[in-house]
C-alpha atoms as a PDB file:
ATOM      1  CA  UNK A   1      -2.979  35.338  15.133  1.00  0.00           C
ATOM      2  CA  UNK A   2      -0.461  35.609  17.962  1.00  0.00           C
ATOM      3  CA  UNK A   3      -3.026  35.494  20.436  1.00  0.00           C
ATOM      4  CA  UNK A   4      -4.005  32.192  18.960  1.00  0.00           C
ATOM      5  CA  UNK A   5       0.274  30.936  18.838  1.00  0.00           C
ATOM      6  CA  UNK A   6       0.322  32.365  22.388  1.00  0.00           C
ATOM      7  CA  UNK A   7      -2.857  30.433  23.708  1.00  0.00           C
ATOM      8  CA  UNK A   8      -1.209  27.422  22.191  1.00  0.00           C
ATOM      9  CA  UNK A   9       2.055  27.472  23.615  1.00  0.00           C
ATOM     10  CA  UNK A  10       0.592  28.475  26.868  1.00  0.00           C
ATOM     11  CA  UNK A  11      -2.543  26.243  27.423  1.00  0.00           C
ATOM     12  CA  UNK A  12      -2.214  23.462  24.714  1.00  0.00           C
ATOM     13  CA  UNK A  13       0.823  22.839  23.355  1.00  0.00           C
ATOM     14  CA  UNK A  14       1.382  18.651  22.416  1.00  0.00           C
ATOM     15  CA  UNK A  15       2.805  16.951  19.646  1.00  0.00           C
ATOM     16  CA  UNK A  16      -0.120  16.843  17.286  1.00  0.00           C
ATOM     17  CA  UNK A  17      -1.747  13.031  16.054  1.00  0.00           C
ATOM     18  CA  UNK A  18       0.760  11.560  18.617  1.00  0.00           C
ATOM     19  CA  UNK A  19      -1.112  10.520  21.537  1.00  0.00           C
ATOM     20  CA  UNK A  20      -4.358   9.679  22.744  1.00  0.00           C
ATOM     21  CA  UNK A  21      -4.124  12.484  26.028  1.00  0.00           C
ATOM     22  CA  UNK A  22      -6.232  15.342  26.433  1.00  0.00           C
ATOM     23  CA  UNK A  23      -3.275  17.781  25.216  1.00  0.00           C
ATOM     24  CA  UNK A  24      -2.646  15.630  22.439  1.00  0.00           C
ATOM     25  CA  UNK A  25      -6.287  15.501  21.225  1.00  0.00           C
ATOM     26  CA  UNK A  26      -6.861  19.364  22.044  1.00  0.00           C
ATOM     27  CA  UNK A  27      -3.353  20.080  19.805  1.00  0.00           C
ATOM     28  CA  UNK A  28      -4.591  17.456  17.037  1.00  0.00           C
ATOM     29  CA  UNK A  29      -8.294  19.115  17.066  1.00  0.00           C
ATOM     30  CA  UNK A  30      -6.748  22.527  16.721  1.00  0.00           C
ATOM     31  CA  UNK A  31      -4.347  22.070  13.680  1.00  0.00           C
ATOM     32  CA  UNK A  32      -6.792  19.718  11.591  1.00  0.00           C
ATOM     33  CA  UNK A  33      -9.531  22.907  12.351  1.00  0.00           C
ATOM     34  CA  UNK A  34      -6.702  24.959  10.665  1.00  0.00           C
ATOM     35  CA  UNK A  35      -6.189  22.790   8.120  1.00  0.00           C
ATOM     36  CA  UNK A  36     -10.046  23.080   7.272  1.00  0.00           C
ATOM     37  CA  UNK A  37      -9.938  26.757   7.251  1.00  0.00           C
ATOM     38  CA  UNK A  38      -7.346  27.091   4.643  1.00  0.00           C
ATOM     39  CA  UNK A  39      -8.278  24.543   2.624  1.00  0.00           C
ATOM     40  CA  UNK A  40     -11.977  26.121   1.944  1.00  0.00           C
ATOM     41  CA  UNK A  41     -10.061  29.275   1.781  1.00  0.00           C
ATOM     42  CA  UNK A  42      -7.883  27.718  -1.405  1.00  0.00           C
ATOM     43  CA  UNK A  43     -10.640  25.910  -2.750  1.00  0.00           C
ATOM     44  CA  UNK A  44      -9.249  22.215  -1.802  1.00  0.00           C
ATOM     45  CA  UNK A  45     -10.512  19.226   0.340  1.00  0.00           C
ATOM     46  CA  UNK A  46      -8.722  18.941   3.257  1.00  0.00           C
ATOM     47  CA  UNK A  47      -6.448  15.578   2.321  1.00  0.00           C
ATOM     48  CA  UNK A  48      -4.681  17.967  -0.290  1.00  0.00           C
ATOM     49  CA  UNK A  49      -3.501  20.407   1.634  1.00  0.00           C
ATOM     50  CA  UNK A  50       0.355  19.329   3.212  1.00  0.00           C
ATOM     51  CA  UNK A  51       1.333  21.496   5.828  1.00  0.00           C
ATOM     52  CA  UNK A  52       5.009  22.292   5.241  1.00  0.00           C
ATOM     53  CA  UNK A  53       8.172  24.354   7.331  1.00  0.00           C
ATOM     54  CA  UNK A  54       8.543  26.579   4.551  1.00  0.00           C
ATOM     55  CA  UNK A  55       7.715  27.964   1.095  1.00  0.00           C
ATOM     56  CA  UNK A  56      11.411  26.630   0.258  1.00  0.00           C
ATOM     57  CA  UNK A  57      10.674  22.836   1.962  1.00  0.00           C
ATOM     58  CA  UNK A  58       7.189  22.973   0.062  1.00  0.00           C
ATOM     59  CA  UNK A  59       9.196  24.023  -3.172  1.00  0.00           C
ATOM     60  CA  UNK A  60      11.375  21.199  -2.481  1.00  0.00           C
ATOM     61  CA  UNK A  61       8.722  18.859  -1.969  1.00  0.00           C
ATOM     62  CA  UNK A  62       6.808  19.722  -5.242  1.00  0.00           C
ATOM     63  CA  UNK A  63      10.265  19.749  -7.101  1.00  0.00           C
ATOM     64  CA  UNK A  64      11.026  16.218  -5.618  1.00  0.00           C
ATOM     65  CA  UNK A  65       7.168  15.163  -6.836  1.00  0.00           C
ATOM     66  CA  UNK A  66       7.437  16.312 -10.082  1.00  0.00           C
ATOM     67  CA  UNK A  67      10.555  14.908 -10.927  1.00  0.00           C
ATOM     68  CA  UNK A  68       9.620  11.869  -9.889  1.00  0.00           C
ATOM     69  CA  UNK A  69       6.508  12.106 -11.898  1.00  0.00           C
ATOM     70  CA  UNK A  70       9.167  12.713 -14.825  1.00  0.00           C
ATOM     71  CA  UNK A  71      10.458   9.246 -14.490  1.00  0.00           C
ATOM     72  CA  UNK A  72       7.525   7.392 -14.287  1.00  0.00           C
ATOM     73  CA  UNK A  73       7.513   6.903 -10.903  1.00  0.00           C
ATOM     74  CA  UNK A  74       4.071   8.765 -10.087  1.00  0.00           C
ATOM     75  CA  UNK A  75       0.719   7.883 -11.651  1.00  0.00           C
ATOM     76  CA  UNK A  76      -1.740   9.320 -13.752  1.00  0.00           C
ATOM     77  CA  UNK A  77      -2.203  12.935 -14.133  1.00  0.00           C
ATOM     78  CA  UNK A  78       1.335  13.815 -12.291  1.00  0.00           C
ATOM     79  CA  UNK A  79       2.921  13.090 -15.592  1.00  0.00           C
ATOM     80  CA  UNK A  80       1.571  16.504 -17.429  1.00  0.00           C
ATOM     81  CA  UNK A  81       3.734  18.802 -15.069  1.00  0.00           C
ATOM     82  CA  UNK A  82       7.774  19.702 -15.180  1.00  0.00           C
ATOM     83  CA  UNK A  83      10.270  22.505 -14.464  1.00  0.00           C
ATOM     84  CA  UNK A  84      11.583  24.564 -17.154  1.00  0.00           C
ATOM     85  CA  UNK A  85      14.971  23.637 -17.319  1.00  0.00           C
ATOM     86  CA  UNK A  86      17.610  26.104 -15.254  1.00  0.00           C
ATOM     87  CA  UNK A  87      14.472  27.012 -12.788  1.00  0.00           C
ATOM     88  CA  UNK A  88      15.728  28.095  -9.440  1.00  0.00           C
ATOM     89  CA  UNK A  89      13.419  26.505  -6.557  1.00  0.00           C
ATOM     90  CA  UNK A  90      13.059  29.483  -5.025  1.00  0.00           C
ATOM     91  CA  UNK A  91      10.936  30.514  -7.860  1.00  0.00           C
ATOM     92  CA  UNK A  92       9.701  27.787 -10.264  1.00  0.00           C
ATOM     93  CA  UNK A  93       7.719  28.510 -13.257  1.00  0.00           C
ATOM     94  CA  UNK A  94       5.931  25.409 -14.312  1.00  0.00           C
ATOM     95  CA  UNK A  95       5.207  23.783 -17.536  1.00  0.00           C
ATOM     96  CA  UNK A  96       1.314  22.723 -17.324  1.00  0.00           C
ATOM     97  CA  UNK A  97       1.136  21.728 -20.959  1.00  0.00           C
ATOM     98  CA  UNK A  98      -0.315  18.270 -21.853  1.00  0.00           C
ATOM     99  CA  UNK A  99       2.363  15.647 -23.162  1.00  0.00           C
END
């Protein structure tokens, strides 16, 4: 693994999907083949896996989701899911019950 950081820094580092040069592409090629990886590793297609700073940002982000779900302003399925009240985001436990 940090082989594979060093490489990157060192031979191909570019701001991924933005630009059409040969770093760019390289950079771009090389993080969507990661995303792939872990994805079949997780059992997920590819579009549902978000890449995130984190495990606090991607608790944030699936706080912020789900409370938006809460108000009605998320479709379909998204509605099923909350946080227990008092749940601390850095370790939610979430309600998966039907409503």
């Amino acid at each position: 693994m940090l082989e594979a950081e060093q490489e990157f820094y060192e031979q191909r580092n570019s701001a991924v999907h933005r630009g059409a040069h040969h770093l760019a592409v390289e950079a771009t090629d090389a993080f969507e083949d990661a995303r792939s990886t872990v994805a079949r590793f997780v059992g997920v297609e590819d579009d549902e896996l978000i890449w995130t700073a984190n495990a606090t940002a991607g608790l944030n982000l699936l706080a912020y989701s789900f409370s938006n779900a809460s108000v009605g302003s998320a479709g379909g399925e998204a509605g099923r899911f909350a946080l227990k009240p008092g749940t601390k985001s850095s370790s939610p436990k979430w309600n998966t019950t039907p409503t």
